[in-house]
C-alpha atoms as a PDB file:
ATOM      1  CA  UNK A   1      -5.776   6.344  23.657  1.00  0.00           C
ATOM      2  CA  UNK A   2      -4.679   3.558  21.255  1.00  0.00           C
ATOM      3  CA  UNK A   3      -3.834   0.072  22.307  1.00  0.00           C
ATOM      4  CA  UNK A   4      -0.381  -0.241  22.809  1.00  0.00           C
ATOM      5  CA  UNK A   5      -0.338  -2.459  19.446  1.00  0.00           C
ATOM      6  CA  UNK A   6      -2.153   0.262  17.001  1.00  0.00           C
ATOM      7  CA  UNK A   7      -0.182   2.131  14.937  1.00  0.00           C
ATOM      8  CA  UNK A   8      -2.718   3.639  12.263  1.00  0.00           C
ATOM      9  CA  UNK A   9      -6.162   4.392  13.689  1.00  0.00           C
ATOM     10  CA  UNK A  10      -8.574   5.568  10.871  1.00  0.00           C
ATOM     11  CA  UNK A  11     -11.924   6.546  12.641  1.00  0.00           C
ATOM     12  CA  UNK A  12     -15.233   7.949  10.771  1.00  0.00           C
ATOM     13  CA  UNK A  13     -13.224   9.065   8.034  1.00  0.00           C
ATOM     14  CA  UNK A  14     -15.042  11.112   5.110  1.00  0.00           C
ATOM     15  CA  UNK A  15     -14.242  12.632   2.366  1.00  0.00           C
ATOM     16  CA  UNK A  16     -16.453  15.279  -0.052  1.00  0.00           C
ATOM     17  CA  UNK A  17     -15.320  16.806  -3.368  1.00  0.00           C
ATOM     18  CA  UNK A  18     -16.927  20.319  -4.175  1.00  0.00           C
ATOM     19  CA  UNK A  19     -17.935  20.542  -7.532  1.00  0.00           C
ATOM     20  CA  UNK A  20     -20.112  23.464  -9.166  1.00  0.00           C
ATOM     21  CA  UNK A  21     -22.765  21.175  -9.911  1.00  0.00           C
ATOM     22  CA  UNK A  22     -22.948  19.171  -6.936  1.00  0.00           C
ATOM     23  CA  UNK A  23     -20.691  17.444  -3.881  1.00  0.00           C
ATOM     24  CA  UNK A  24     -19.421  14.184  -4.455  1.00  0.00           C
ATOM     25  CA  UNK A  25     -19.017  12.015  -1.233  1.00  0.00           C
ATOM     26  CA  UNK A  26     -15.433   9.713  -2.303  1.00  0.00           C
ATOM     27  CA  UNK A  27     -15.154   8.285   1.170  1.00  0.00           C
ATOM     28  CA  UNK A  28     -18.201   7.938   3.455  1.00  0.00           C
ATOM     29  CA  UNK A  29     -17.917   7.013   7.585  1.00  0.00           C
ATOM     30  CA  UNK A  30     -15.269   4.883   7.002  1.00  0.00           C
ATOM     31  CA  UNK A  31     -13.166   3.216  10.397  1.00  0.00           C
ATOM     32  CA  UNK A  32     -10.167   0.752  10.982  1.00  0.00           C
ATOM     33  CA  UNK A  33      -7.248  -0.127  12.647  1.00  0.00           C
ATOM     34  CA  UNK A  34      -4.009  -1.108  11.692  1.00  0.00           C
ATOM     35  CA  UNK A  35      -1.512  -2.387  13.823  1.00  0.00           C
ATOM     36  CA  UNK A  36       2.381  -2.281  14.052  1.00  0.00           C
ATOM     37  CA  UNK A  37       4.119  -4.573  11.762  1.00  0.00           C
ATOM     38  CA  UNK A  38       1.132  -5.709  10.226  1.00  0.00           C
ATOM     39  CA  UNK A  39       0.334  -6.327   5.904  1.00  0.00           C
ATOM     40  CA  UNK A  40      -2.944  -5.122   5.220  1.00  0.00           C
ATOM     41  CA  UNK A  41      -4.089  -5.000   1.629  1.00  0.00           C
ATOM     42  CA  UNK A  42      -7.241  -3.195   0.544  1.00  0.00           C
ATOM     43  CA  UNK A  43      -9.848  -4.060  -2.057  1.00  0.00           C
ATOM     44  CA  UNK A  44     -12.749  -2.748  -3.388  1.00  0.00           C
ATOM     45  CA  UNK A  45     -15.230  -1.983  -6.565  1.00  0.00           C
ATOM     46  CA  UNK A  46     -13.747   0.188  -9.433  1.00  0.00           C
ATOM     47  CA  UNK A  47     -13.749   3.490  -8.661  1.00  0.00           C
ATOM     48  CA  UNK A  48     -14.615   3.166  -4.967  1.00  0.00           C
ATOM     49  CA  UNK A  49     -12.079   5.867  -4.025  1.00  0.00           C
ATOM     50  CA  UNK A  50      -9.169   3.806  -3.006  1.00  0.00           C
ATOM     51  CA  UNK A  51      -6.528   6.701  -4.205  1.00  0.00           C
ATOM     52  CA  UNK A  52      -7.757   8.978  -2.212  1.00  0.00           C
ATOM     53  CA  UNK A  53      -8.287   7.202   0.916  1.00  0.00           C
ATOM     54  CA  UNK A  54      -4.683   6.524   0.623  1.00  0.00           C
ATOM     55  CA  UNK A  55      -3.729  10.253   0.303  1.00  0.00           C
ATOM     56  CA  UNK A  56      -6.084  10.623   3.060  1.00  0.00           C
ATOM     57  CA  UNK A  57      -4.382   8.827   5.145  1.00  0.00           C
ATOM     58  CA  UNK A  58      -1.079   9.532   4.090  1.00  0.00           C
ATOM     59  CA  UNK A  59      -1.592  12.982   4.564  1.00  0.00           C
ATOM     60  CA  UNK A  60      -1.407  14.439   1.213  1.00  0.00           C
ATOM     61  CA  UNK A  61      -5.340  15.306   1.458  1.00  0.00           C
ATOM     62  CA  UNK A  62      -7.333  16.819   3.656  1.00  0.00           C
ATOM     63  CA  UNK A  63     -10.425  14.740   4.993  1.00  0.00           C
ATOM     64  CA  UNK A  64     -13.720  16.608   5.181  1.00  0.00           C
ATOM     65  CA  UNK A  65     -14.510  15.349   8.502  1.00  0.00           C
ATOM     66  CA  UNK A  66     -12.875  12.256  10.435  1.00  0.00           C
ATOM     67  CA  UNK A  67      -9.641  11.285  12.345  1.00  0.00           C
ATOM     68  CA  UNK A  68      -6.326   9.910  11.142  1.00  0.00           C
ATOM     69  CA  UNK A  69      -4.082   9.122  13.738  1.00  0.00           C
ATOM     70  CA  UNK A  70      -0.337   7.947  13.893  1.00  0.00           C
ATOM     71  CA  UNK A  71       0.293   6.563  16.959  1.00  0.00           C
ATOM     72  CA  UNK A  72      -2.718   8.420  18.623  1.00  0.00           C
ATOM     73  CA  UNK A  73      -1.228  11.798  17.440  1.00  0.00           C
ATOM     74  CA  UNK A  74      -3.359  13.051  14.400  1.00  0.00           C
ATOM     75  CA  UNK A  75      -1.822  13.147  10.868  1.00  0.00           C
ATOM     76  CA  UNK A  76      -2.230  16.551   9.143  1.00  0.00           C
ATOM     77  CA  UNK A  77       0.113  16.387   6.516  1.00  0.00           C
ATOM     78  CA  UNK A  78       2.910  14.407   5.004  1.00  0.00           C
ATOM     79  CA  UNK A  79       4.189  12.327   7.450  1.00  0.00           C
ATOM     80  CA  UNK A  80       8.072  11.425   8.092  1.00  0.00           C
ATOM     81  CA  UNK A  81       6.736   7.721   9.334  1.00  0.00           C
ATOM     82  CA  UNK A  82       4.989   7.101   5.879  1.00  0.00           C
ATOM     83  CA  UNK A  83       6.640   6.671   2.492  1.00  0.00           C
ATOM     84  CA  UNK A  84       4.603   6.136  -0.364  1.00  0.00           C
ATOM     85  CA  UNK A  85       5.004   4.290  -3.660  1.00  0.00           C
ATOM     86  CA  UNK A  86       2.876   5.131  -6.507  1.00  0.00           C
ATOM     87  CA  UNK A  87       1.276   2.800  -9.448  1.00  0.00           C
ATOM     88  CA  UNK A  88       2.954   5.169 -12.342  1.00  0.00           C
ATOM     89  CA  UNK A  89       6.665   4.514 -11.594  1.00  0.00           C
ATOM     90  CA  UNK A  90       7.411   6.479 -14.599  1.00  0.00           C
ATOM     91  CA  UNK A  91       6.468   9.490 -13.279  1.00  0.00           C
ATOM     92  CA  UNK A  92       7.746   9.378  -9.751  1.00  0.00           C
ATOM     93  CA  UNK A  93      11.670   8.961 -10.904  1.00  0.00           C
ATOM     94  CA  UNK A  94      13.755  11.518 -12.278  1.00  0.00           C
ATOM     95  CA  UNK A  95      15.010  10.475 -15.537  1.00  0.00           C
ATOM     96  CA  UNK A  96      18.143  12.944 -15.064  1.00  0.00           C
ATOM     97  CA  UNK A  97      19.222  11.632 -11.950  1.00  0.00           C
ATOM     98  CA  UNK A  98      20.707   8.075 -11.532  1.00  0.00           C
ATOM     99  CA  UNK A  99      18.963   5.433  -9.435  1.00  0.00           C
ATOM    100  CA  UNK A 100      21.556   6.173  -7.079  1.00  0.00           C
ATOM    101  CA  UNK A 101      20.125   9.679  -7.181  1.00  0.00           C
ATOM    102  CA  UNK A 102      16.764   9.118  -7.193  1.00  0.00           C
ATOM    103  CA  UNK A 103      16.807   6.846  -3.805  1.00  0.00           C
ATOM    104  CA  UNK A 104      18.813   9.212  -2.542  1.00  0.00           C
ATOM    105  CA  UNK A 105      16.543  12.113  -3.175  1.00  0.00           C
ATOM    106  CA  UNK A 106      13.979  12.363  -0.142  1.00  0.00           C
ATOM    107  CA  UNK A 107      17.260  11.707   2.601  1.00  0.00           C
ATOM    108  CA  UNK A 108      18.591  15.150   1.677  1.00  0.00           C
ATOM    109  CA  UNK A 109      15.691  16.761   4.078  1.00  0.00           C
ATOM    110  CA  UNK A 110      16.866  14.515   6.750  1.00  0.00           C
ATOM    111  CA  UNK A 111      20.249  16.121   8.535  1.00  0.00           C
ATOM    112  CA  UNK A 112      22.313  12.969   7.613  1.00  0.00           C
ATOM    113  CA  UNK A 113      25.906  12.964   7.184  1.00  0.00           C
ATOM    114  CA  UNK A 114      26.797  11.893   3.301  1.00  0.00           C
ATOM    115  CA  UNK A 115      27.992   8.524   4.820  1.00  0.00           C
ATOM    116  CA  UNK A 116      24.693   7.674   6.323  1.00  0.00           C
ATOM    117  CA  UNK A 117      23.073   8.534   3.259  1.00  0.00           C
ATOM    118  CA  UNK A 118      25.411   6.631   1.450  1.00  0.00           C
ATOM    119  CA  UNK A 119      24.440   3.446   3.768  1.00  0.00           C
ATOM    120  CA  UNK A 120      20.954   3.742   3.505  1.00  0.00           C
ATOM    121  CA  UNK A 121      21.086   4.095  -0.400  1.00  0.00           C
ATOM    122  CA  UNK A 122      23.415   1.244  -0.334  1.00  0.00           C
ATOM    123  CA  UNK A 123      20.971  -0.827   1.786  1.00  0.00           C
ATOM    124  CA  UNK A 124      17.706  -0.301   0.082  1.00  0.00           C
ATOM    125  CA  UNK A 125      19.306  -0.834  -3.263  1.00  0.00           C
ATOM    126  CA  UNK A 126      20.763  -4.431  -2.092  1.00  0.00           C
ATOM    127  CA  UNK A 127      17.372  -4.992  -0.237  1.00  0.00           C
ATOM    128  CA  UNK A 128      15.625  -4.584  -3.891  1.00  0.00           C
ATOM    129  CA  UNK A 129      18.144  -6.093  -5.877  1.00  0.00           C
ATOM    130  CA  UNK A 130      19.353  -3.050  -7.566  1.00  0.00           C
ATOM    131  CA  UNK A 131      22.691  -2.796  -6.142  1.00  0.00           C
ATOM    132  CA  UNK A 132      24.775  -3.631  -9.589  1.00  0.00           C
ATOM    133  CA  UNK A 133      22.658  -0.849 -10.991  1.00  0.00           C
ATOM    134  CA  UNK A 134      22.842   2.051  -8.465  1.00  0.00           C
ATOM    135  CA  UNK A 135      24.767   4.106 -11.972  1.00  0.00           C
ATOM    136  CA  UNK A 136      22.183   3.659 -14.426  1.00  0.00           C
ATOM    137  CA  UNK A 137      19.405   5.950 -15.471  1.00  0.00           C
ATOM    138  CA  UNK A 138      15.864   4.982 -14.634  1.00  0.00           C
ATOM    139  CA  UNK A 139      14.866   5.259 -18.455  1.00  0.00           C
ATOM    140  CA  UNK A 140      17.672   2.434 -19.126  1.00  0.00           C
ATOM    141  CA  UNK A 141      15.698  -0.472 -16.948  1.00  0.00           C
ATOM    142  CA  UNK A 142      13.027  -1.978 -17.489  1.00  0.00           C
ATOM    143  CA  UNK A 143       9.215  -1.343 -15.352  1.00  0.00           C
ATOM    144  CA  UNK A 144       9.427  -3.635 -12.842  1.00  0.00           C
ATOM    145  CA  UNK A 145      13.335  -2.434 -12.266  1.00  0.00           C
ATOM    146  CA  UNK A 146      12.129   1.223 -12.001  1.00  0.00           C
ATOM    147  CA  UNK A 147       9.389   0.329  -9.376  1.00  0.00           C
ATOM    148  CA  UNK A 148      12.172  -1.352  -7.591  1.00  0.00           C
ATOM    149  CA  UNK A 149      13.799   1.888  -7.781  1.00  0.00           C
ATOM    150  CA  UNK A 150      10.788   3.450  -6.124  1.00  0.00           C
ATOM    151  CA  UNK A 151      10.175   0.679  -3.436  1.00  0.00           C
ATOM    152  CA  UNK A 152      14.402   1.173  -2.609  1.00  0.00           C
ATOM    153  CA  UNK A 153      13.662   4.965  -2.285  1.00  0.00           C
ATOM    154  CA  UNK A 154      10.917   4.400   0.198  1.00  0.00           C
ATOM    155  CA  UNK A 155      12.837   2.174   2.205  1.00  0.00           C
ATOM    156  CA  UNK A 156      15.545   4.409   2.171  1.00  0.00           C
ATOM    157  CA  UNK A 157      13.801   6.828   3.858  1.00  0.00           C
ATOM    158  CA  UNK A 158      13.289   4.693   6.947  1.00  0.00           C
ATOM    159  CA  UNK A 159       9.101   4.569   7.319  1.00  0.00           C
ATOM    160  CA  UNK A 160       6.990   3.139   9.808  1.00  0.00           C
ATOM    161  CA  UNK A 161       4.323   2.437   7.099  1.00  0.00           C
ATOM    162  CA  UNK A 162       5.130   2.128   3.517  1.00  0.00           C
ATOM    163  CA  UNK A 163       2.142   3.128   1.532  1.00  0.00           C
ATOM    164  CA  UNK A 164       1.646   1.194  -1.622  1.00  0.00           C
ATOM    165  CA  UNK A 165      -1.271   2.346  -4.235  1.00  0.00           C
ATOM    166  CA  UNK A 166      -1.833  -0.335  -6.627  1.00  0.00           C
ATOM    167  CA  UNK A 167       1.981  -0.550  -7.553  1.00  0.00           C
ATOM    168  CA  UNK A 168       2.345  -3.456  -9.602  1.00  0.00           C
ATOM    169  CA  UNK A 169      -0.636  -2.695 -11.959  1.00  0.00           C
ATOM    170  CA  UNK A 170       1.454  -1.645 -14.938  1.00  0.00           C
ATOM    171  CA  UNK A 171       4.241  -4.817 -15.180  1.00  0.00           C
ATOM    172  CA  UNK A 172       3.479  -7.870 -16.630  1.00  0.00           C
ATOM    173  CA  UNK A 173       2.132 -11.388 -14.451  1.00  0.00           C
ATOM    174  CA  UNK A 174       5.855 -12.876 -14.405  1.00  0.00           C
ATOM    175  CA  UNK A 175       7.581  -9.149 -12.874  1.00  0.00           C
ATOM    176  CA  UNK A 176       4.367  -8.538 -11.053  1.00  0.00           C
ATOM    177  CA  UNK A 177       4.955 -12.116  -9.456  1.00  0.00           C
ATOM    178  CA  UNK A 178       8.679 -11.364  -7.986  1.00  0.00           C
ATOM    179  CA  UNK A 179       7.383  -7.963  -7.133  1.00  0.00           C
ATOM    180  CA  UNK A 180       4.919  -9.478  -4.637  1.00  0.00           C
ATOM    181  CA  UNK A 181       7.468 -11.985  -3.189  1.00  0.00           C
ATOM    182  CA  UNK A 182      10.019  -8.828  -2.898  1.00  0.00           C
ATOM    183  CA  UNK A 183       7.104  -6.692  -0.799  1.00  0.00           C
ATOM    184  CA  UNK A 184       6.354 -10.027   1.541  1.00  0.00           C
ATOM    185  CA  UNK A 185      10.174 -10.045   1.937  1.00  0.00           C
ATOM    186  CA  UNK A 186      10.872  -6.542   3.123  1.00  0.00           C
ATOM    187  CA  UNK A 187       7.587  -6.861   5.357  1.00  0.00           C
ATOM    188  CA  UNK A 188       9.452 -10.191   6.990  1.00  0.00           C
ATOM    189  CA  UNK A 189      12.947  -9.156   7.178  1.00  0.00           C
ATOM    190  CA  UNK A 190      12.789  -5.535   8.167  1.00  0.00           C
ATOM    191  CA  UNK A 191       9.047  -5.943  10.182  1.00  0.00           C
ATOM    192  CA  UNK A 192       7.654  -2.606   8.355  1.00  0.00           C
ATOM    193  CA  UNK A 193       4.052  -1.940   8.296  1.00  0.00           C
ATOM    194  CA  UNK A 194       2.549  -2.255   5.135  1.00  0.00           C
ATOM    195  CA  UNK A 195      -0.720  -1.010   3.295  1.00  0.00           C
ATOM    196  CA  UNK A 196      -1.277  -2.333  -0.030  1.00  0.00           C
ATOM    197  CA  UNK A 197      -3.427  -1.401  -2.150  1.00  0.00           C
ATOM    198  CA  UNK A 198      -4.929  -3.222  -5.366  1.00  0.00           C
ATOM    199  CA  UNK A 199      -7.305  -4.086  -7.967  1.00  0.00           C
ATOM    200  CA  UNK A 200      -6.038  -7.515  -8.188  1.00  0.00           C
ATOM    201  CA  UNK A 201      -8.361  -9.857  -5.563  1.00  0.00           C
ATOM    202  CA  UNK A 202      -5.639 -13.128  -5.871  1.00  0.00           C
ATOM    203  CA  UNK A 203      -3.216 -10.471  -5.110  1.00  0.00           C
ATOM    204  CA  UNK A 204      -4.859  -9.035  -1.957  1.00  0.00           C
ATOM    205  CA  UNK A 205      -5.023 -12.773  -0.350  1.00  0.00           C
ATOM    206  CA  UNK A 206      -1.594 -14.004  -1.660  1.00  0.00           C
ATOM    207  CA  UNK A 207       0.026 -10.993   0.009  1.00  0.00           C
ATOM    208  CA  UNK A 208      -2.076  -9.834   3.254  1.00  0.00           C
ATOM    209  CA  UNK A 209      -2.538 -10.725   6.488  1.00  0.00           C
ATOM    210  CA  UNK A 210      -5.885  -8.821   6.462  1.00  0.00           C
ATOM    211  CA  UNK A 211      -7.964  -7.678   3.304  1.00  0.00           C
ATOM    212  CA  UNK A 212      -9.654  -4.881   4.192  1.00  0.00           C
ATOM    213  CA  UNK A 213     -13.038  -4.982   1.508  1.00  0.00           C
ATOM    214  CA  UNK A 214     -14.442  -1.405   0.517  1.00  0.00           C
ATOM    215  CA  UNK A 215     -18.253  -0.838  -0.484  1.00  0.00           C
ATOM    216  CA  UNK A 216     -18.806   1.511  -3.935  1.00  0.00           C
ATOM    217  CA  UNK A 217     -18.545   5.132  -3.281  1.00  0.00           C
ATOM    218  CA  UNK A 218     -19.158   6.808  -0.970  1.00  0.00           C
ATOM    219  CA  UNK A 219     -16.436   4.346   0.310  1.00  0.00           C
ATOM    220  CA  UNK A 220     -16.790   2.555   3.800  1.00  0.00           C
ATOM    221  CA  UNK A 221     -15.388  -0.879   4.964  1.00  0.00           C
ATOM    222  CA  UNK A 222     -17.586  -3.381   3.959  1.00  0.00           C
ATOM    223  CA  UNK A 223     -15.359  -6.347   5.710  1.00  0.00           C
ATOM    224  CA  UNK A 224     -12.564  -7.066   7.615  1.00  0.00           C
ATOM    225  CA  UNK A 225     -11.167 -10.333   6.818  1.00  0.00           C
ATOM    226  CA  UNK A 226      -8.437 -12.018   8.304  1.00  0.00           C
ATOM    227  CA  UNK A 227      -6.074 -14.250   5.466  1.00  0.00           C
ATOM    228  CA  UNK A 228      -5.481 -17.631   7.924  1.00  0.00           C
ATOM    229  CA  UNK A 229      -3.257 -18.880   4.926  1.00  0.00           C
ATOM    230  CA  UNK A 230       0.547 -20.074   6.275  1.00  0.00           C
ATOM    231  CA  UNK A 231       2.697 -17.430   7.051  1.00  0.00           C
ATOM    232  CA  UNK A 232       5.496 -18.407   4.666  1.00  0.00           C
ATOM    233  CA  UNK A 233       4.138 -18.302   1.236  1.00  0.00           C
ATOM    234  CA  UNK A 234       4.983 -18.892  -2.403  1.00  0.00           C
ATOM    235  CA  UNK A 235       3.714 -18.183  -5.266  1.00  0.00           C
ATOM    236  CA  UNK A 236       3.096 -21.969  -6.854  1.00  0.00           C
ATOM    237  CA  UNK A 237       1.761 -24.226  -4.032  1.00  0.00           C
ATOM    238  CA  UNK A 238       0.094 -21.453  -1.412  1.00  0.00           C
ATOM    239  CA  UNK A 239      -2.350 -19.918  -5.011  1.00  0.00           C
ATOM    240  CA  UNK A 240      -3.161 -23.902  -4.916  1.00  0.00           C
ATOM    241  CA  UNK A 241      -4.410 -24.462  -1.532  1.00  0.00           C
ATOM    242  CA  UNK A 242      -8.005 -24.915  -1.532  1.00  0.00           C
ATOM    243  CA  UNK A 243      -8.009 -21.947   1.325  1.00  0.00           C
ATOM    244  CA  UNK A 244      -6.729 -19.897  -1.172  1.00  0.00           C
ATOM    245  CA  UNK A 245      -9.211 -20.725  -3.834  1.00  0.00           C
ATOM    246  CA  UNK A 246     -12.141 -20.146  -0.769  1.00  0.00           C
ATOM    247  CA  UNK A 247     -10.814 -16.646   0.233  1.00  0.00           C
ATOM    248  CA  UNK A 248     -10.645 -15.158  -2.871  1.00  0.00           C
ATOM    249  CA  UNK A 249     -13.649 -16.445  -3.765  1.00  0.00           C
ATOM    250  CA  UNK A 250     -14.957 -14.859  -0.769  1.00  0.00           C
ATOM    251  CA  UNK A 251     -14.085 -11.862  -1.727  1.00  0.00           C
ATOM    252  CA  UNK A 252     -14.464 -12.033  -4.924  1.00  0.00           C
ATOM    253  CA  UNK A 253     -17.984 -12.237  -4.117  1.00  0.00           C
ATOM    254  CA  UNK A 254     -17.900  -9.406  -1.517  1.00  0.00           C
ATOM    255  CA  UNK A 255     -16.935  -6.807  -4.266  1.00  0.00           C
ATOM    256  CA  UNK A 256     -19.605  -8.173  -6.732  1.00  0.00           C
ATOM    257  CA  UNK A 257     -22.018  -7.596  -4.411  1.00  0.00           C
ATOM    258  CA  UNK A 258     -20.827  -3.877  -3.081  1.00  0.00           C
ATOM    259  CA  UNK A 259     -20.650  -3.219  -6.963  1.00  0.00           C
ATOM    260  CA  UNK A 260     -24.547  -3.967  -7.114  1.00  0.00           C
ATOM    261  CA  UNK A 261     -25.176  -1.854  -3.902  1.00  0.00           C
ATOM    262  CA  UNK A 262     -25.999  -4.748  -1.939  1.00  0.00           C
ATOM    263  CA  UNK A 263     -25.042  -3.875   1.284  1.00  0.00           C
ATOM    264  CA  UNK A 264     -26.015  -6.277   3.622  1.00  0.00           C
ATOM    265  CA  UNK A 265     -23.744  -7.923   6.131  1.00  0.00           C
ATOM    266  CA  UNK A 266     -21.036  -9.983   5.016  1.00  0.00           C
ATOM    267  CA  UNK A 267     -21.117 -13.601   4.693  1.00  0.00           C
ATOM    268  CA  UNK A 268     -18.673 -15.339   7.047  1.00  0.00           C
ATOM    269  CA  UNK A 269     -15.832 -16.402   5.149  1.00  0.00           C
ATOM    270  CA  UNK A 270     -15.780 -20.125   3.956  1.00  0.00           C
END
């Protein structure tokens, strides 16, 4: 059984892709923990299968072998405790529907009354910032507006884990800045679970509590690091703490070295 604590328990995961000419192994023996309430952003080499350890885990992929458990009950499909929100924004909104509509979308599975749905739309647009445009069309804002379209539509839908895969690739350094503050918000003010996922190594330590470091493909975790950087965080003076510059230099270094196949144990961080 779990600890009491765990929340996500990922144990000898692996994952093989059948081709004609030959298997390829995306995710190899690969095992953490995650616990309630927790921010845990995950890096790794180009390539290294980070997508599809998320659908993995989210349940929109079956693993070849390997356990994904929810709170010690194992996930084998989409699950109503996880929400995801996807790096192409454009494609995951309905350019038809309003934002209204779109964050209303995945609550009319649930067996809500309209004026619950109503409050949760209302709620997840405020807690995004989007409440003056709840009538406009997502083709009318602008990217980082639409992915806060698609972060209010998650929330809406009331997860235990919000799922995030490389999100804020596509918007520019200034949106992608206010984007990061808005996710270390939510995690603070409504305590939801949170795995991030990136390319983006300053953006892995700025936002996590734990970086979770994957080796090239076939994927495993190369390290577990714990980010002892101050809880409250901003984006001018915590990037300039020399702990910052040491971490991410850290594991900077950590990918370099999985991307040249070095896999020898990790260096303790500085």
């Amino acid at each position: 059984m779990p600890d009491r604590g765990t929340l996500l328990r990922v144990e000898q995961l692996r994952k093989v892709y059948e081709h004609p000419t030959g298997d390829v192994e995306a995710i190899g023996d690969l095992s953490f923990t995650m616990d309630a309430g927790e921010l845990v952003c995950i890096v790794g080499p180009s390539g290294c299968g980070k997508t599809t350890l998320l659908k993995c885990l989210a349940g929109l992929l079956r693993p070849t072998s390997g356990v994904v458990e929810m709170h010690g009950a194992p996930v084998t499909g989409p699950s109503p405790a996880m929400a995801v929100v996807f790096q192409e924004y454009g494609r995951s909104l309905y350019p038809w529907l309003t934002v209204r509509g779109n964050v209303e979308l995945p609550l009319r599975h649930k067996k809500l009354s309209r004026a619950d749905r109503d409050t949760l739309v209302a709620d997840a647009l405020d807690a995004v910032g989007l409440a003056h445009a709840a009538r406009s069309h997502p083709w009318q804002l602008s990217g980082g507006m639409q992915q806060r379209v698609a972060i209010a539509r998650a929330l809406a839908y009331q997860p235990e884990v919000l799922i995030m895969d490389e999100p804020f690739a596509a918007v520019d350094a200034q949106t992608r800045a206010d984007l990061e503050d808005l996710v270390r918000e939510l995690h603070a003010r409504r305590r939801i679970s949170v795995l991030f996922v990136t390319h983006d190594i300053d953006e892995s330590v700025y936002l996590g509590q734990r970086v979770l470091v994957l080796s090239q493909s076939p994927t495993r975790v190369r390290e577990d690091l714990a980010i002892d950087l101050p809880a409250e965080r901003d984006q001018i003076s915590t990037r300039a703490l020399p702990r910052f510059t040491h971490l991410r230099t850290h594991v900077y270094g950590e990918i370099q070295r999985a991307k040249r196949g070095q896999n020898v144990a990790a260096r303790p961080a500085p």
